[in-house]
N, C-alpha and C. Protein backbone atom coordinates (compact mmCIF):
# COMPACT_ATOMS: atom_id res chain seq x y z
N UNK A 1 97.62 106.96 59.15
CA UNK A 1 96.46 106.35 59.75
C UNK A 1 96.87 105.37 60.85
N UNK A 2 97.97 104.93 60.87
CA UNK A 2 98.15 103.55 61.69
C UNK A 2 98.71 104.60 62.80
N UNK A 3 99.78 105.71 62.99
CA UNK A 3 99.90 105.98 64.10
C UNK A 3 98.53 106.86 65.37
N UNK A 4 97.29 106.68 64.24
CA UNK A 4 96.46 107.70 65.18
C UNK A 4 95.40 105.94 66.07
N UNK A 5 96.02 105.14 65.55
CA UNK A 5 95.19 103.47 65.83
C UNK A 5 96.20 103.44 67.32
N UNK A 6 97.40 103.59 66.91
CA UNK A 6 98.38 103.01 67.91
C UNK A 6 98.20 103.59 69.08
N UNK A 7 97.77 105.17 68.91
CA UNK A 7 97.35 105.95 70.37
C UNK A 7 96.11 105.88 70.68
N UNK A 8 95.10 105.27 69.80
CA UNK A 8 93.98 105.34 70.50
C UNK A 8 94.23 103.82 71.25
N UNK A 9 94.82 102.90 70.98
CA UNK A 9 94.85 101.13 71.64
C UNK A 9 96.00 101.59 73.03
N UNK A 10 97.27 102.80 73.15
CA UNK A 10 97.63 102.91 74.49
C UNK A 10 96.67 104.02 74.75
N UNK A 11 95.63 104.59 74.88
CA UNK A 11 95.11 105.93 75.26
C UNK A 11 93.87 104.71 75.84
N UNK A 12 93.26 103.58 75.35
CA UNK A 12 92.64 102.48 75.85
C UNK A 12 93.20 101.59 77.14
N UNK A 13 94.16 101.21 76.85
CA UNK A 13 94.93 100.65 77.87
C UNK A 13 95.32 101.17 79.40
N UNK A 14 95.55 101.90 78.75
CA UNK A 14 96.31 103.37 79.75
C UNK A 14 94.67 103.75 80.76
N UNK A 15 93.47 103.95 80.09
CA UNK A 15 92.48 103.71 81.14
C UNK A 15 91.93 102.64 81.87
N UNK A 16 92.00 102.32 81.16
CA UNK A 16 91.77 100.52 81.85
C UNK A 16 93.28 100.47 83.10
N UNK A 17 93.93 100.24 82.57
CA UNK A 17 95.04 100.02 84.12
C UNK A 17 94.50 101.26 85.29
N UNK A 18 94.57 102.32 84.99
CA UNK A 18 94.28 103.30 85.74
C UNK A 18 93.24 103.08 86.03
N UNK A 19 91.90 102.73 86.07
CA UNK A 19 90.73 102.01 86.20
C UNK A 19 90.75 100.87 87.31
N UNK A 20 91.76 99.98 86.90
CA UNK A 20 91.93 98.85 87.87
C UNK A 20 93.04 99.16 89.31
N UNK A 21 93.95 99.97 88.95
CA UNK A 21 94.33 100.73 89.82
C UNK A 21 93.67 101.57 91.58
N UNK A 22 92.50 102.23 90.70
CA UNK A 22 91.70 102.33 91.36
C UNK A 22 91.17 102.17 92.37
N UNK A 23 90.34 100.92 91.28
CA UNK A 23 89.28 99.66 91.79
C UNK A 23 90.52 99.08 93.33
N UNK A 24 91.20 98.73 93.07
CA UNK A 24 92.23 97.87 93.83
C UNK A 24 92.16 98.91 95.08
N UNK A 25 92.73 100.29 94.84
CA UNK A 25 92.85 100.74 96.22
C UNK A 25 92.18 101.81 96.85
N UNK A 26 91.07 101.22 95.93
CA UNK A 26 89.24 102.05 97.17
C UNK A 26 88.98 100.57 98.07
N UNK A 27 89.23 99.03 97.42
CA UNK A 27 88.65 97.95 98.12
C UNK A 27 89.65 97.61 99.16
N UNK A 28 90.63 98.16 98.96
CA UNK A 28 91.86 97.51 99.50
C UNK A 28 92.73 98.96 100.25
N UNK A 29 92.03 99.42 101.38
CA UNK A 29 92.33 100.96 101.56
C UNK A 29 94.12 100.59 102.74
N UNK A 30 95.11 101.39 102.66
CA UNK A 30 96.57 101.35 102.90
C UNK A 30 96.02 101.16 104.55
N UNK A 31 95.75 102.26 104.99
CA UNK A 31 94.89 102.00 106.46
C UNK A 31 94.46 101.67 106.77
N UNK A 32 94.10 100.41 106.85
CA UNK A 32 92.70 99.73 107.85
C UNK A 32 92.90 100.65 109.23
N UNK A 33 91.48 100.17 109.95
CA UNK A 33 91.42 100.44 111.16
C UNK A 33 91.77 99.42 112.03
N UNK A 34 92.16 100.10 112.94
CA UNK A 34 93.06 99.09 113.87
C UNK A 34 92.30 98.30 114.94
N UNK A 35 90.78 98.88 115.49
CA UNK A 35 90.22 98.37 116.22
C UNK A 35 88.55 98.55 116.16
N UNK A 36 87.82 97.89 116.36
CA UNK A 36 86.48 97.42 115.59
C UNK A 36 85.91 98.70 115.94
N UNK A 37 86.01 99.31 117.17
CA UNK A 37 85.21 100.41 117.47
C UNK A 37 85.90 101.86 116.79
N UNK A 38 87.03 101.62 115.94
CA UNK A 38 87.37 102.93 114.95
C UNK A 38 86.63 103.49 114.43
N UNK A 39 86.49 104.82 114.52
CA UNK A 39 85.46 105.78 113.16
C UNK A 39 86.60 106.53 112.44
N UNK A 40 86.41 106.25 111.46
CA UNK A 40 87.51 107.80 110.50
C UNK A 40 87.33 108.69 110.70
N UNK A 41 88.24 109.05 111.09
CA UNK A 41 88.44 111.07 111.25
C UNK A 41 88.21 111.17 112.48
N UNK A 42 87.92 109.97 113.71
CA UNK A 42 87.75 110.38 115.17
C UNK A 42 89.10 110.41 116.38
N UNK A 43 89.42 110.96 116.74
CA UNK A 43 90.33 110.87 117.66
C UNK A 43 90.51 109.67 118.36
N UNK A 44 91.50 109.10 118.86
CA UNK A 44 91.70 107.95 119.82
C UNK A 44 91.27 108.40 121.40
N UNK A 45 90.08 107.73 121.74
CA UNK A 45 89.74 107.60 123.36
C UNK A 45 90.66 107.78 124.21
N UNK A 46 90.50 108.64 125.21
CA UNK A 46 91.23 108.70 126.61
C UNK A 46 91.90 107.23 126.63
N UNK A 47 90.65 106.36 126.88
CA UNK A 47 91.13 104.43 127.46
C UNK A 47 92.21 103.96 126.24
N UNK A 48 92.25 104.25 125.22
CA UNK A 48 92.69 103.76 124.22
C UNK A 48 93.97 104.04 124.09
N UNK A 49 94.18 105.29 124.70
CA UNK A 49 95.86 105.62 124.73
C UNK A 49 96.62 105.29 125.96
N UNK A 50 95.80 105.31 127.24
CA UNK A 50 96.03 104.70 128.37
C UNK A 50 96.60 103.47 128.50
N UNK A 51 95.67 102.80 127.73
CA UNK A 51 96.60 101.10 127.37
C UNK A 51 97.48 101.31 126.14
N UNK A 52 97.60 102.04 125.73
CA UNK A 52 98.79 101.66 124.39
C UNK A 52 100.37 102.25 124.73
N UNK A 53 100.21 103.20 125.92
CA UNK A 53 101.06 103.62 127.03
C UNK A 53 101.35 102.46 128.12
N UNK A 54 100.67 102.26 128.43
CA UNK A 54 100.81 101.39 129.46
C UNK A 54 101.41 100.02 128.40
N UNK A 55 101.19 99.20 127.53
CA UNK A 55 101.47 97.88 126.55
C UNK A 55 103.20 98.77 126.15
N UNK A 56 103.11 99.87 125.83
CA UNK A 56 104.71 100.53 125.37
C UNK A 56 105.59 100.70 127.09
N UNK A 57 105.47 100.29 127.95
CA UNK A 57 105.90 100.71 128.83
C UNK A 57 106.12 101.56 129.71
N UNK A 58 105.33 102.85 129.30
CA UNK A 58 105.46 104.24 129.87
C UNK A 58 104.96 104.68 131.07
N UNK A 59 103.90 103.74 131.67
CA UNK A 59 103.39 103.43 132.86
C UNK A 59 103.36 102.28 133.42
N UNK A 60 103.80 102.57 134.63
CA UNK A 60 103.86 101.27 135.73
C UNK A 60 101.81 100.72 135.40
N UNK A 61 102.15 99.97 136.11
CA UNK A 61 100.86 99.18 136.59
C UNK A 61 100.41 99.88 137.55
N UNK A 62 100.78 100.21 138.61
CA UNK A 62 100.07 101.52 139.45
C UNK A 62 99.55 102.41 139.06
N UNK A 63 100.31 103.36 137.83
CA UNK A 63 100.05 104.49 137.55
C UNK A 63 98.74 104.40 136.45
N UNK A 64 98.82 103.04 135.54
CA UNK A 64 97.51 102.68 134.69
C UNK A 64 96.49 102.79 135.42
N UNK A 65 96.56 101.89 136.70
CA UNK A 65 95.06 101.36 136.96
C UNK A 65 94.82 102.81 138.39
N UNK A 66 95.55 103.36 138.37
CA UNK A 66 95.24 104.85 138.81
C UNK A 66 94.41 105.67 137.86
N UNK A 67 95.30 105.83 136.89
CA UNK A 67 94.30 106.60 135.59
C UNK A 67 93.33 105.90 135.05
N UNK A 68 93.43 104.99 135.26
CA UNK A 68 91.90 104.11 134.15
C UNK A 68 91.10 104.30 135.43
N UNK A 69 90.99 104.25 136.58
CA UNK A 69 90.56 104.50 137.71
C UNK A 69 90.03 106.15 137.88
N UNK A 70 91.10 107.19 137.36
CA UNK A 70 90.17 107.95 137.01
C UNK A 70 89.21 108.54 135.93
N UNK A 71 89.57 107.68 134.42
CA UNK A 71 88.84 107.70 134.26
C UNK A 71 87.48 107.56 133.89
N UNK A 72 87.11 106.56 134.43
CA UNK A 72 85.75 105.71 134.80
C UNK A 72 85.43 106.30 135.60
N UNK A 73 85.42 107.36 135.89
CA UNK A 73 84.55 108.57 137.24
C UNK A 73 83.32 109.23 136.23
């Protein structure tokens, strides 16, 4: 009798952690979004990669405000 007590008190436990587990990382998601106008599951904007190219170095300052130039047409 005492070993069918002992698995039902970890078979209790054992949901409860997994429970709080959970709870923790639906409120607390690994990804945030990086910028207020993010939607999940949407691609990053033309403008949005333009400057994150341009902030990494990959474009001069000419060549940015050329492309952001075109595309605001």
């Amino acid at each position: 009798m005492m070993g069918f007590g002992l698995i039902w008190l970890l078979l209790f436990w054992g949901i409860l952690i997994l429970l709080a587990v959970w709870l923790i990382a639906a409120l607390f998601p690994a990804n945030p979004p990086s910028s207020p106008n993010h939607r999940p599951g949407s691609a990053p904007e033309a403008r949005d990669i333009l400057a994150q190219r341009y902030a990494r170095g990959e474009l001069s300052q000419e060549q940015y405000l050329e492309m952001r130039q075109l595309l605001e047409r």
